[in-house]
C-alpha atoms as a PDB file:
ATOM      1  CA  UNK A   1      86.354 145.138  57.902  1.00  0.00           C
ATOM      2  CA  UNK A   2      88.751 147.614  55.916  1.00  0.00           C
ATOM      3  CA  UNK A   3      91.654 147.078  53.128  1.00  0.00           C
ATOM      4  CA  UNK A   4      94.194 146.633  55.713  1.00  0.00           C
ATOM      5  CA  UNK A   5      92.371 143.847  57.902  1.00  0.00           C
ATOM      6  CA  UNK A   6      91.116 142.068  54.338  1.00  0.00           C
ATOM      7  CA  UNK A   7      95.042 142.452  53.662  1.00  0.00           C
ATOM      8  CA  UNK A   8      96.161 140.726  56.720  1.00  0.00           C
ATOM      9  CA  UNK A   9      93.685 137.579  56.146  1.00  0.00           C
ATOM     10  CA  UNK A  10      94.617 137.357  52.484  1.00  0.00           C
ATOM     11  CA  UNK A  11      98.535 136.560  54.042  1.00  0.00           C
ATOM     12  CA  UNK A  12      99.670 140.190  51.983  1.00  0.00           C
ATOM     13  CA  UNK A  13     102.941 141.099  53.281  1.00  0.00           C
ATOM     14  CA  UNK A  14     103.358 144.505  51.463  1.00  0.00           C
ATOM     15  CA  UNK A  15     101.938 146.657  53.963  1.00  0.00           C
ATOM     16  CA  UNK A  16     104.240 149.047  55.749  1.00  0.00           C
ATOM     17  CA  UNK A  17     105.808 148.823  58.717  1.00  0.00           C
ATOM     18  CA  UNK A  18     103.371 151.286  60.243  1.00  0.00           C
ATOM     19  CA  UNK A  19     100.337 149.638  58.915  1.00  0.00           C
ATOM     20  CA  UNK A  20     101.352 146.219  60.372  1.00  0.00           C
ATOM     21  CA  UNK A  21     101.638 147.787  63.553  1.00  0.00           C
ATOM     22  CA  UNK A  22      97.738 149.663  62.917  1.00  0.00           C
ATOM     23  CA  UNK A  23      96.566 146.116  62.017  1.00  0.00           C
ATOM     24  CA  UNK A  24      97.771 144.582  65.565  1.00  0.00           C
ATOM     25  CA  UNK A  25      96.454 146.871  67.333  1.00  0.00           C
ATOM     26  CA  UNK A  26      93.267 146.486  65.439  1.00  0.00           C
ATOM     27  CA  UNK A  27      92.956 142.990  65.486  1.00  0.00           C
ATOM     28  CA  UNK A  28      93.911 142.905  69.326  1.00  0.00           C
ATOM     29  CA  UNK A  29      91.465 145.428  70.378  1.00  0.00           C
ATOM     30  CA  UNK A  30      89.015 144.706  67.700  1.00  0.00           C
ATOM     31  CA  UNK A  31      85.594 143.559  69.950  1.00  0.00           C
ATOM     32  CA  UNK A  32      84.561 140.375  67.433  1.00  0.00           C
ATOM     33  CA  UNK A  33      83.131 136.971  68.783  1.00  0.00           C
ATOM     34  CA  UNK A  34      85.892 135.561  68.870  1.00  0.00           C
ATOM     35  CA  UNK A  35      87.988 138.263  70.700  1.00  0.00           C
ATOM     36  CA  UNK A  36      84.682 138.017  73.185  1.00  0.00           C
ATOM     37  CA  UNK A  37      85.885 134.274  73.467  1.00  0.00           C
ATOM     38  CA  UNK A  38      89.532 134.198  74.067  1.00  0.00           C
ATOM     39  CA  UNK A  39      89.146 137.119  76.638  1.00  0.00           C
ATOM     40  CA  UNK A  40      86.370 135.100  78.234  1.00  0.00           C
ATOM     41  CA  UNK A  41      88.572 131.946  78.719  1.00  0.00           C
ATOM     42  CA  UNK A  42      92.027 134.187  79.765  1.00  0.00           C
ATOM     43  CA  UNK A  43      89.934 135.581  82.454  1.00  0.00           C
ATOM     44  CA  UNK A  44      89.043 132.494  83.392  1.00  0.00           C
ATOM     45  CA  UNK A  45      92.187 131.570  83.345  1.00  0.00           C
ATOM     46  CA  UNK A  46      93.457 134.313  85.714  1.00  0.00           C
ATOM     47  CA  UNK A  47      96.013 135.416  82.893  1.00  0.00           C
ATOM     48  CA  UNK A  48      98.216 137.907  83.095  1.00  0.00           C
ATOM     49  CA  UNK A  49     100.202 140.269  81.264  1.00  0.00           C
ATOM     50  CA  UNK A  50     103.515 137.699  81.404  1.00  0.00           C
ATOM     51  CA  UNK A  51     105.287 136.266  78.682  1.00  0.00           C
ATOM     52  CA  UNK A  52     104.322 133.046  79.208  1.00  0.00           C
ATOM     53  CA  UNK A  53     100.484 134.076  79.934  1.00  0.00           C
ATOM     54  CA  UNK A  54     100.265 136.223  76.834  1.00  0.00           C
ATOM     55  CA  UNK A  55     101.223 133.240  75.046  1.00  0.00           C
ATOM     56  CA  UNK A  56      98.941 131.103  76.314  1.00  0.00           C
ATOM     57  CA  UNK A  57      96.374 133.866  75.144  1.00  0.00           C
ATOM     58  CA  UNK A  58      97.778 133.697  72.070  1.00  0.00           C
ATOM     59  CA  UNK A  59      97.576 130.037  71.319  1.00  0.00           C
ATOM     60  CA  UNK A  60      94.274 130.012  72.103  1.00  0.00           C
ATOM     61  CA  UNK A  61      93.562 132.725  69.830  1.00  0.00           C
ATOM     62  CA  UNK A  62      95.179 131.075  66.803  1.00  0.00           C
ATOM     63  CA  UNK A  63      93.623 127.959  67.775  1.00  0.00           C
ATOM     64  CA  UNK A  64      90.099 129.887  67.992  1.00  0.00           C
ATOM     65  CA  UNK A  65      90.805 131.872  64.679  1.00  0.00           C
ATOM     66  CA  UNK A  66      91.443 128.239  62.895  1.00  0.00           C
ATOM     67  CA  UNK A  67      88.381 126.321  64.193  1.00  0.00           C
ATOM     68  CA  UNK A  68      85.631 129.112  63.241  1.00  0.00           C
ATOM     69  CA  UNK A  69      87.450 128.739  59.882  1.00  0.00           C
ATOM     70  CA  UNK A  70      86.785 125.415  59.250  1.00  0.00           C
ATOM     71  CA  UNK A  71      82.944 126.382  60.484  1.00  0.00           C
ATOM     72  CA  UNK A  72      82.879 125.218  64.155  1.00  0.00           C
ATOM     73  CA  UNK A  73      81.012 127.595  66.311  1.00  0.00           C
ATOM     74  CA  UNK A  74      82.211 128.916  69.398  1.00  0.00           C
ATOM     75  CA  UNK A  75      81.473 126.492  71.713  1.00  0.00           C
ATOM     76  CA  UNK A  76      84.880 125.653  74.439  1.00  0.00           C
ATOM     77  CA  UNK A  77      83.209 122.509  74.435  1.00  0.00           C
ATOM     78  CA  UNK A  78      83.740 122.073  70.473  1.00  0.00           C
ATOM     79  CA  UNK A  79      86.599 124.059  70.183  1.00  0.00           C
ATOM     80  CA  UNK A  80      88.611 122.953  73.011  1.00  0.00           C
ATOM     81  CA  UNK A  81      87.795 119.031  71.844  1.00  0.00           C
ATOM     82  CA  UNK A  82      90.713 116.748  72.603  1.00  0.00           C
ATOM     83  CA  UNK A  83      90.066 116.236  68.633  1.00  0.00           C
ATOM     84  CA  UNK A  84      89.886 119.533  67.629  1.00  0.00           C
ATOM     85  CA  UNK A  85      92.667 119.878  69.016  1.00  0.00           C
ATOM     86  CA  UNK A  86      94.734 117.492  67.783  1.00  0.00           C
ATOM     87  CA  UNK A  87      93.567 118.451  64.298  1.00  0.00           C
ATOM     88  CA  UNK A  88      94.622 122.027  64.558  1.00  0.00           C
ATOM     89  CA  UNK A  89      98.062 121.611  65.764  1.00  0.00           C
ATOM     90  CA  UNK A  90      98.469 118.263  62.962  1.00  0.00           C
ATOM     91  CA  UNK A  91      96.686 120.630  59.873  1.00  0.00           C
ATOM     92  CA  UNK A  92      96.400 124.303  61.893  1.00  0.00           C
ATOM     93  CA  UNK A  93     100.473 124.013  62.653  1.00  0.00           C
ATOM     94  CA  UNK A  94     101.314 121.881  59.472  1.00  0.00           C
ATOM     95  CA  UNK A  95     104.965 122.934  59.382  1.00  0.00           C
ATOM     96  CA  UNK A  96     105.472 125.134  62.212  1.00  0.00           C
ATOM     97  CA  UNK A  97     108.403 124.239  64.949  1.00  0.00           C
ATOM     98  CA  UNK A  98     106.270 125.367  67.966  1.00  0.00           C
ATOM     99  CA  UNK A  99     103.252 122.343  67.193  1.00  0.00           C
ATOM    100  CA  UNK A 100     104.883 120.556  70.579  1.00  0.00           C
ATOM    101  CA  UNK A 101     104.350 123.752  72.582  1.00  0.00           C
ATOM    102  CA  UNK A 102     100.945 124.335  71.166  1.00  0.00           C
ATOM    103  CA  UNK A 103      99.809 120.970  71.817  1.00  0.00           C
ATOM    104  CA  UNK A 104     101.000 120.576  75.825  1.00  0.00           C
ATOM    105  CA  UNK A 105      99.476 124.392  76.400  1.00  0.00           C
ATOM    106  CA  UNK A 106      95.871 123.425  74.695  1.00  0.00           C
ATOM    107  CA  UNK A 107      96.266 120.015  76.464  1.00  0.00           C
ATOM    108  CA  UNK A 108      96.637 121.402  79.807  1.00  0.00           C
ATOM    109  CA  UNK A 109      93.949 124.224  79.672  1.00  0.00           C
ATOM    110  CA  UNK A 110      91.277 122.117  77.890  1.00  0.00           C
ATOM    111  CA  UNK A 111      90.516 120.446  80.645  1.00  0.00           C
ATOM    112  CA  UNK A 112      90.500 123.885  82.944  1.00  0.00           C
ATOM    113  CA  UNK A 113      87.802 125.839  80.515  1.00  0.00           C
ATOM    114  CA  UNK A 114      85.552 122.809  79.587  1.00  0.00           C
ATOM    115  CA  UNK A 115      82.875 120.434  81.264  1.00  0.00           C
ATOM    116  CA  UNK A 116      81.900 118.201  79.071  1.00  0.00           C
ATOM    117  CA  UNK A 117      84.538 117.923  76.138  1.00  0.00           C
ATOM    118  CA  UNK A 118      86.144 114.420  76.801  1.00  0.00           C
ATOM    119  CA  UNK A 119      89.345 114.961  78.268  1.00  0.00           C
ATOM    120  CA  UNK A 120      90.891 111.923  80.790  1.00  0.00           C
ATOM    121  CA  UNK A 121      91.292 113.019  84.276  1.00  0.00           C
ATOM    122  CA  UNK A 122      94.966 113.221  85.402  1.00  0.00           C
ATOM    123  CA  UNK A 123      94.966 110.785  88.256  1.00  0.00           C
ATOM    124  CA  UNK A 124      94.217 112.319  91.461  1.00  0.00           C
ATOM    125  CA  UNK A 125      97.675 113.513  93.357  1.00  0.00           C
ATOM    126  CA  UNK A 126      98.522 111.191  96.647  1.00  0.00           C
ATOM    127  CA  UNK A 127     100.389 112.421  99.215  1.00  0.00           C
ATOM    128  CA  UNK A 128     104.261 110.844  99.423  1.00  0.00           C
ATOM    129  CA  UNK A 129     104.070 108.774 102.598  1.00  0.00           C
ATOM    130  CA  UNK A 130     107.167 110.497 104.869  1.00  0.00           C
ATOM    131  CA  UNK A 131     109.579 108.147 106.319  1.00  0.00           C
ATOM    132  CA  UNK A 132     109.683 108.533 110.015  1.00  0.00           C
ATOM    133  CA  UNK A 133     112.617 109.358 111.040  1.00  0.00           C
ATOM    134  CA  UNK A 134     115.420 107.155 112.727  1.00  0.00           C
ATOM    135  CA  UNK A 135     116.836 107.180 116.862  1.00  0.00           C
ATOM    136  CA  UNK A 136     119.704 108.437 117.225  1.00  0.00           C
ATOM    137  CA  UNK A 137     122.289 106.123 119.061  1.00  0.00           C
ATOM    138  CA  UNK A 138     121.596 107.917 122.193  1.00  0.00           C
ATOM    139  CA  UNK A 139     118.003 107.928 121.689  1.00  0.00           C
ATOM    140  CA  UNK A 140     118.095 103.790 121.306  1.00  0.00           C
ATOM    141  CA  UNK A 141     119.760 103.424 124.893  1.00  0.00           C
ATOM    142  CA  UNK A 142     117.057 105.520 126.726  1.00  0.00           C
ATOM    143  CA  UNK A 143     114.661 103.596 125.001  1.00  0.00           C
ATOM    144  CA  UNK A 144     116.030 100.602 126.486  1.00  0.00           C
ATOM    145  CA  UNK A 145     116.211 102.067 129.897  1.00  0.00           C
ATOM    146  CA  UNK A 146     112.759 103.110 129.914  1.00  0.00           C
ATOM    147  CA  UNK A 147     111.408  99.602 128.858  1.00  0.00           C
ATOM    148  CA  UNK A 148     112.971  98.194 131.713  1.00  0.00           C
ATOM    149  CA  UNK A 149     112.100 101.180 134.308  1.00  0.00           C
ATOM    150  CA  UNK A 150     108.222 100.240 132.679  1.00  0.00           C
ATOM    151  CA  UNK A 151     105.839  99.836 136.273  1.00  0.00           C
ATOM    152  CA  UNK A 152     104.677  96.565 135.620  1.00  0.00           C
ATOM    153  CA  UNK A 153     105.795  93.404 133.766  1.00  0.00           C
ATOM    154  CA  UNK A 154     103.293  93.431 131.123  1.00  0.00           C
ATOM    155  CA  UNK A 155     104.248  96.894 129.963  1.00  0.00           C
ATOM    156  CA  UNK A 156     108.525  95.651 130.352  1.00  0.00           C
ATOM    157  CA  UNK A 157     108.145  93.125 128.743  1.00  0.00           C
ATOM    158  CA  UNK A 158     106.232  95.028 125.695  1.00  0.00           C
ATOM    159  CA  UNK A 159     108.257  97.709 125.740  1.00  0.00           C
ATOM    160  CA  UNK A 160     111.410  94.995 125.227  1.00  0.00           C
ATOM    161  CA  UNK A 161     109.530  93.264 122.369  1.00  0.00           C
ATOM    162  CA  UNK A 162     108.493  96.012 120.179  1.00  0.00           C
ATOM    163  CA  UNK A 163     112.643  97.217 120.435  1.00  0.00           C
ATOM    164  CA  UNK A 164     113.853  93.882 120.175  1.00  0.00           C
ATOM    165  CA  UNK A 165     111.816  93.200 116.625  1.00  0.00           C
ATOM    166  CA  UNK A 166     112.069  96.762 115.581  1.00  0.00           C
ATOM    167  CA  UNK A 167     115.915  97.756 115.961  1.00  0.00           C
ATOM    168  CA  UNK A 168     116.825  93.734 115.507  1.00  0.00           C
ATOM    169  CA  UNK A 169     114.826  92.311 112.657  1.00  0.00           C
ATOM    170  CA  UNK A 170     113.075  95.571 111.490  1.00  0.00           C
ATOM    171  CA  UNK A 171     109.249  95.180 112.530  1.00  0.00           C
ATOM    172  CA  UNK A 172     106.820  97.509 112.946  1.00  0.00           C
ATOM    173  CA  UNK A 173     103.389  97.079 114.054  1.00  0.00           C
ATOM    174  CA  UNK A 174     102.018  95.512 110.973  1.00  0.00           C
ATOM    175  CA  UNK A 175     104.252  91.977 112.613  1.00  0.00           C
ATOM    176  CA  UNK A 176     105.662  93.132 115.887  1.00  0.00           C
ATOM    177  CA  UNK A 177     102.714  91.985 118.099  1.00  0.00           C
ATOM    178  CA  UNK A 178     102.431  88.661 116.249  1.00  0.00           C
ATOM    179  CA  UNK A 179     105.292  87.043 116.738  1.00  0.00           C
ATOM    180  CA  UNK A 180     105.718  83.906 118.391  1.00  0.00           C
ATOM    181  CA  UNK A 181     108.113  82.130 120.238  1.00  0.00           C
ATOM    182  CA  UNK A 182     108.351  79.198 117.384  1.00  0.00           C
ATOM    183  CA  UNK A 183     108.633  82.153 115.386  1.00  0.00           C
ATOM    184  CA  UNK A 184     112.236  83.138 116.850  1.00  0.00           C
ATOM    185  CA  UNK A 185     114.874  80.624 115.920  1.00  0.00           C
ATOM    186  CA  UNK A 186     118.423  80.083 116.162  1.00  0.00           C
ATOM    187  CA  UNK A 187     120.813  78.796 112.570  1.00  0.00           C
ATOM    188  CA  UNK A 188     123.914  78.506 111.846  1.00  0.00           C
ATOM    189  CA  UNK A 189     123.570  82.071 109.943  1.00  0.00           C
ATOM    190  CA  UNK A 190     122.077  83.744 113.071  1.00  0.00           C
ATOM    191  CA  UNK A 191     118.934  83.890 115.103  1.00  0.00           C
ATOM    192  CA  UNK A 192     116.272  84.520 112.759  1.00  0.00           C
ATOM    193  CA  UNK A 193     112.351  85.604 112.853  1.00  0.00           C
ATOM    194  CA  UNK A 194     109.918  84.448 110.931  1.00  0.00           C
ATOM    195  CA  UNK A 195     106.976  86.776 110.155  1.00  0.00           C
ATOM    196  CA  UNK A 196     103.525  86.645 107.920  1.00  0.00           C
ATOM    197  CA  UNK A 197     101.813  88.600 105.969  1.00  0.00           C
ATOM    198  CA  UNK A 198     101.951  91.329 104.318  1.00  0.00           C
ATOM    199  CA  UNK A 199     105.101  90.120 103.053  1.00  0.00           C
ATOM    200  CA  UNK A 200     105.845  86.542 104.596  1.00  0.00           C
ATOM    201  CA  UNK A 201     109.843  86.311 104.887  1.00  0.00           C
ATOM    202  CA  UNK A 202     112.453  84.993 107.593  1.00  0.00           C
ATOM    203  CA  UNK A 203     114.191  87.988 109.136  1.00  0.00           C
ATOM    204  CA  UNK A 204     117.745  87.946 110.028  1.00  0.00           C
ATOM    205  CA  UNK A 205     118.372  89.618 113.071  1.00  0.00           C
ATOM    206  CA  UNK A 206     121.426  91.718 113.590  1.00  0.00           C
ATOM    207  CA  UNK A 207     123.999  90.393 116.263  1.00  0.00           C
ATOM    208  CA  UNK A 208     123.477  92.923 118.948  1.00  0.00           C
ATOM    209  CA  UNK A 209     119.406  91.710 119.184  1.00  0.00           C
ATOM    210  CA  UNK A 210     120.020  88.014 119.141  1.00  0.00           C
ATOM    211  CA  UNK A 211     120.290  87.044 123.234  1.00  0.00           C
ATOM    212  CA  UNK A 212     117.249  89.815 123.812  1.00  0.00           C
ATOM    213  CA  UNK A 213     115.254  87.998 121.006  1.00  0.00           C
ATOM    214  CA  UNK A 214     116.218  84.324 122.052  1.00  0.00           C
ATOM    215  CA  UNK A 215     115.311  85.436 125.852  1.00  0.00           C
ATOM    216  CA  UNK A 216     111.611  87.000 124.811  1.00  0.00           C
ATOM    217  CA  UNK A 217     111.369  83.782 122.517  1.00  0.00           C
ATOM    218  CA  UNK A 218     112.240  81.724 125.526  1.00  0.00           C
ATOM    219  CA  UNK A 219     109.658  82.837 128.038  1.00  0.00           C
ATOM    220  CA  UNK A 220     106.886  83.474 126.263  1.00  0.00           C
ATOM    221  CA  UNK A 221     104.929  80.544 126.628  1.00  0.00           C
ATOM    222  CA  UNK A 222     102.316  80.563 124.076  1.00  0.00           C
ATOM    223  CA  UNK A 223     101.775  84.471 124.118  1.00  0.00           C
ATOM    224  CA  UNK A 224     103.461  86.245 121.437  1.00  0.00           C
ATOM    225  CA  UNK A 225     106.196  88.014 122.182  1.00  0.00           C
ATOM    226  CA  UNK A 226     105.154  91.275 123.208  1.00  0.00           C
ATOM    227  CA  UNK A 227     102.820  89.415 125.783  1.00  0.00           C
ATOM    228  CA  UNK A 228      99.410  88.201 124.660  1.00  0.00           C
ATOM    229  CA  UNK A 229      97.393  86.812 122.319  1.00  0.00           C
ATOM    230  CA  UNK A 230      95.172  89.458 121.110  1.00  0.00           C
ATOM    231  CA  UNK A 231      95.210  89.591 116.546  1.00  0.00           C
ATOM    232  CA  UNK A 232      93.681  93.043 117.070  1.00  0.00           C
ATOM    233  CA  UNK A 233      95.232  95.499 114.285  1.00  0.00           C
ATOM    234  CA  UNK A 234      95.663  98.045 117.157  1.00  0.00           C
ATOM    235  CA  UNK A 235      97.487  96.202 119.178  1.00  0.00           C
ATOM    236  CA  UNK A 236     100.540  97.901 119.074  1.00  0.00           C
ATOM    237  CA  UNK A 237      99.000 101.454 119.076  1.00  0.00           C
ATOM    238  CA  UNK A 238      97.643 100.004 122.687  1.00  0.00           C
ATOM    239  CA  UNK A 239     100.847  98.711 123.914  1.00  0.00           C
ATOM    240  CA  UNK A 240     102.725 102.087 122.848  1.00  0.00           C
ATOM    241  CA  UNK A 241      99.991 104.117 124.527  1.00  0.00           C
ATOM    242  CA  UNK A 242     100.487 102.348 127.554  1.00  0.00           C
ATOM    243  CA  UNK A 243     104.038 102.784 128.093  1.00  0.00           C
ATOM    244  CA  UNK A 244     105.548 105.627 130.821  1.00  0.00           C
ATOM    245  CA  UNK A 245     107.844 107.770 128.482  1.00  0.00           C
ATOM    246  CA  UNK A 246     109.844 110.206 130.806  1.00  0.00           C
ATOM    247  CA  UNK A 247     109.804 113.918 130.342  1.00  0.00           C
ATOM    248  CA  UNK A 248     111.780 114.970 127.602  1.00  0.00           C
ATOM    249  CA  UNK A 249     112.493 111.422 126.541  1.00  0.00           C
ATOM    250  CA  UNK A 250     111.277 109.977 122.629  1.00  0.00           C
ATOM    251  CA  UNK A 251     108.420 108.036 122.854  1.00  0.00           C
ATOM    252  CA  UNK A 252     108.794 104.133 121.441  1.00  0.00           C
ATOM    253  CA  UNK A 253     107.284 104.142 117.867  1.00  0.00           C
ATOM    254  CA  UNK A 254     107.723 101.121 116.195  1.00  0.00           C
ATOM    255  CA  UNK A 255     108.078 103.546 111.964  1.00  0.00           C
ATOM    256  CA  UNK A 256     111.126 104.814 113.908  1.00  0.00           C
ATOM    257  CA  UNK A 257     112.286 101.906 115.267  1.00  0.00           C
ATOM    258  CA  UNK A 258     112.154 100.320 111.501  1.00  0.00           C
ATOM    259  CA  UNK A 259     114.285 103.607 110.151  1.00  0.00           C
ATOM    260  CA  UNK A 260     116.486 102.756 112.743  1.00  0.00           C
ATOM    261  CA  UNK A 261     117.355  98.944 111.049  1.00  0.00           C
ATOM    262  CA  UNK A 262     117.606  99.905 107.731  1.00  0.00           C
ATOM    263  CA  UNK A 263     119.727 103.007 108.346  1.00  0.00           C
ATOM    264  CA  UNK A 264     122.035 100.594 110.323  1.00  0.00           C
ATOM    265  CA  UNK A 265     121.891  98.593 107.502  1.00  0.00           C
ATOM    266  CA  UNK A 266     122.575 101.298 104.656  1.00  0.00           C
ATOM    267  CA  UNK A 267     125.764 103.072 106.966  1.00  0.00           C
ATOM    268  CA  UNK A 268     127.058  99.328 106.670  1.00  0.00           C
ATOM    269  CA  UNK A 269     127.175  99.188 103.012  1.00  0.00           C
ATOM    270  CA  UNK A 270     124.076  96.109 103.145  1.00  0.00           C
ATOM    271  CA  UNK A 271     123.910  95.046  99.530  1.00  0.00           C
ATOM    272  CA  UNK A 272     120.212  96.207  98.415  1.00  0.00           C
ATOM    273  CA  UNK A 273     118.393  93.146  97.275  1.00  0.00           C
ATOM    274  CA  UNK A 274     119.052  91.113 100.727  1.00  0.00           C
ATOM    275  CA  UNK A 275     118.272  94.619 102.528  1.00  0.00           C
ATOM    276  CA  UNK A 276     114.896  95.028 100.662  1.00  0.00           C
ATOM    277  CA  UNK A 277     114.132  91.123 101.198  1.00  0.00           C
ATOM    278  CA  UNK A 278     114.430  91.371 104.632  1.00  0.00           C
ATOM    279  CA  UNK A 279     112.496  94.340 105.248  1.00  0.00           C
ATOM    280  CA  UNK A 280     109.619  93.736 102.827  1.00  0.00           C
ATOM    281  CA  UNK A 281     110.060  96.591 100.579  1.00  0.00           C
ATOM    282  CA  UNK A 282     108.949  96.467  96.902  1.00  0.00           C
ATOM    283  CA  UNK A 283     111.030  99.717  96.406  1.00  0.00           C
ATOM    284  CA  UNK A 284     113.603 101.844  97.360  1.00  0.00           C
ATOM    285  CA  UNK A 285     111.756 104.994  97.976  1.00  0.00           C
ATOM    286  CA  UNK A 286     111.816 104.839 101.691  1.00  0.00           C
ATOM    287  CA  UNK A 287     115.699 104.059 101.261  1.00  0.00           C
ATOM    288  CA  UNK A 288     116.189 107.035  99.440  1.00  0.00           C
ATOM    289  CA  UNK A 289     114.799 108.932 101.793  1.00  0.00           C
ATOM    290  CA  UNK A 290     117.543 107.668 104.423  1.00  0.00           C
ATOM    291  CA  UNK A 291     120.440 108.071 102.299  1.00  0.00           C
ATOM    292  CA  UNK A 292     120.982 111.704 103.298  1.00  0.00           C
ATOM    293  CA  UNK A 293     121.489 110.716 106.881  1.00  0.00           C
ATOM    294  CA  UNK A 294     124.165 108.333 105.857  1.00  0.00           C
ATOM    295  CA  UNK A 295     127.846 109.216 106.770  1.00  0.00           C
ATOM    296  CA  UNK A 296     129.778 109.655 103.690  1.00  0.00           C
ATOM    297  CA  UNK A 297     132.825 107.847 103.474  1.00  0.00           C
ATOM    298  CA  UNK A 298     136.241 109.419 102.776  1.00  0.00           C
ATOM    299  CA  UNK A 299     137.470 109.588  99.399  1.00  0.00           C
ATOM    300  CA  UNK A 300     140.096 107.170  99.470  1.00  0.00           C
ATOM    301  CA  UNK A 301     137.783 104.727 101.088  1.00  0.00           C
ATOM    302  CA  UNK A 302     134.808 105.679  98.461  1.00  0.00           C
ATOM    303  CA  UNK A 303     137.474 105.455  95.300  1.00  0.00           C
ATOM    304  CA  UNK A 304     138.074 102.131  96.091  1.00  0.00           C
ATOM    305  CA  UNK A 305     134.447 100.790  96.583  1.00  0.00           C
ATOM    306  CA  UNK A 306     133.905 102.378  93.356  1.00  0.00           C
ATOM    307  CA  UNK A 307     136.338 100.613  91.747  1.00  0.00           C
ATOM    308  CA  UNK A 308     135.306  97.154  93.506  1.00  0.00           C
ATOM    309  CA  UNK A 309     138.337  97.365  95.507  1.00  0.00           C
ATOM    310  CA  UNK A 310     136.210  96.640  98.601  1.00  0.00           C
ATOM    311  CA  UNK A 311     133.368  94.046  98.918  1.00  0.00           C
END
């Protein structure tokens, strides 16, 4: 080690400008342990020459420089402790503005360039569920044609069901094919449908599905609606596969079906809280996802909901 390096350590700040400079280079090139042992963990890293990567080098050189100071070997598994690191940036960065920065950067590549040091796992990422997208108006009549061009009256009178409880009182399969004809009754507030688990509520239909609802309600006998007593939690993957669907036409799936209801709904200006009720929803994620597909209103007519002009 010469003067100059001895100089550095000791905090001197009287070299010149051109021996600064000879220091950094010395110091970045110099081939010690612990320049071994940052270069070992950049490469590992896959850093690069960037700003932000030479950074990261940094901090974990400074962090690597501290901890062999205060006599810890160099072990990633030592160093790179969730408590070691913590103790640097609270005593290592006493004072300095950039302890946040330090902190996040260690945090996230401690648990990239160590085994056993006892980091908690970041929960696992899970895929967003999509919502399926909604029918068009003109997509809803051909439905309806098709379910009563079905070949037989099993298939019809499925086919009439599963739209019925999907565009009318927003089921999918997880009720559709349990629905009885006790379940389907007519109030003074409208023909409603009452449904179980998961999320047991009493649906109430929109206007346009009551007489098809009352009519399937009517002559079912003791089958549920979509024909049928079978619990099976396939059921309505069966009684989709078995339908004709025309060339070129959209197939009947009961996730669209559901879009279909609650974007009805949402165009309509359907307070929230009754809206989630009725569909079973915990949250408005899936609504949020609809939203975009929702005509805006002008801004006369949007001015004065906002000001609680309209109800």
């Amino acid at each position: 080690m010469d003067e100059r390096q001895r100089a550095r350590i000791r905090g001197a700040t009287s070299l010149p400008t051109s021996a600064k400079a000879a220091v950094a280079v010395t110091d970045t090139d110099a081939a010690t342990p612990v320049a071994w042992f940052v270069d070992a963990m950049a490469t590992e890293l896959c850093l690069s020459t960037s700003p932000a990567d030479r950074r990261t080098r940094r901090q974990l050189r400074r962090l690597s420089d501290w901890a062999t100071g205060e006599g810890l070997p160099l072990d990633r598994e030592v160093i790179l402790d969730p408590d070691t690191v913590e103790r640097f940036v609270q005593v290592g960065l006493a004072g300095d503005r950039s302890r946040a920065t330090y902190r996040a950067v260690l945090r996230r590549v401690g648990p990239l360039l160590t085994k056993r040091a006892p980091w908690e796992l970041r929960p696992a990422s899970v895929a967003r569920r999509q919502v399926a997208p909604p029918y068009t108006a003109e997509e809803v009549q051909l439905l309806r044609t098709d379910a009563l061009d079905q070949p037989t009256a099993p298939r019809r009178r499925a086919a009439r069901a599963l739209l019925a409880l999907g565009l009318g009182a927003v089921l999918d399969g997880r009720w559709a094919t349990r629905v009885a004809s006790q379940d389907v009754t007519q109030t003074s507030s409208g023909v409603r449908v009452r449904v179980e688990e998961p999320a047991e509520r009493s649906v109430v239909a929109l206007a346009d599905w009551e007489g098809e609802l009352v009519a399937l309600g009517e002559t079912a006998g003791d089958e549920f609606l979509v024909g049928g007593r079978s619990l099976s939690s396939r059921r309505t993957g069966h009684l989709t596969a078995q339908l004709v669907v025309p060339t070129g036409q959209p197939p009947l799936t009961p996730a669209r079906l559901r879009s279909s209801w609650l974007l009805t709904h949402l165009a309509a200006g359907t307070r929230l809280p009754e809206l989630c009720r009725a569909a079973g929803l915990r949250g408005i994620t899936v609504l949020s996802d609809l939203l975009v597909l929702v005509e805006a209103l002008d801004d006369e007519a949007g001015a004065a909901m906002l000001r609680g002009e309209i109800r």
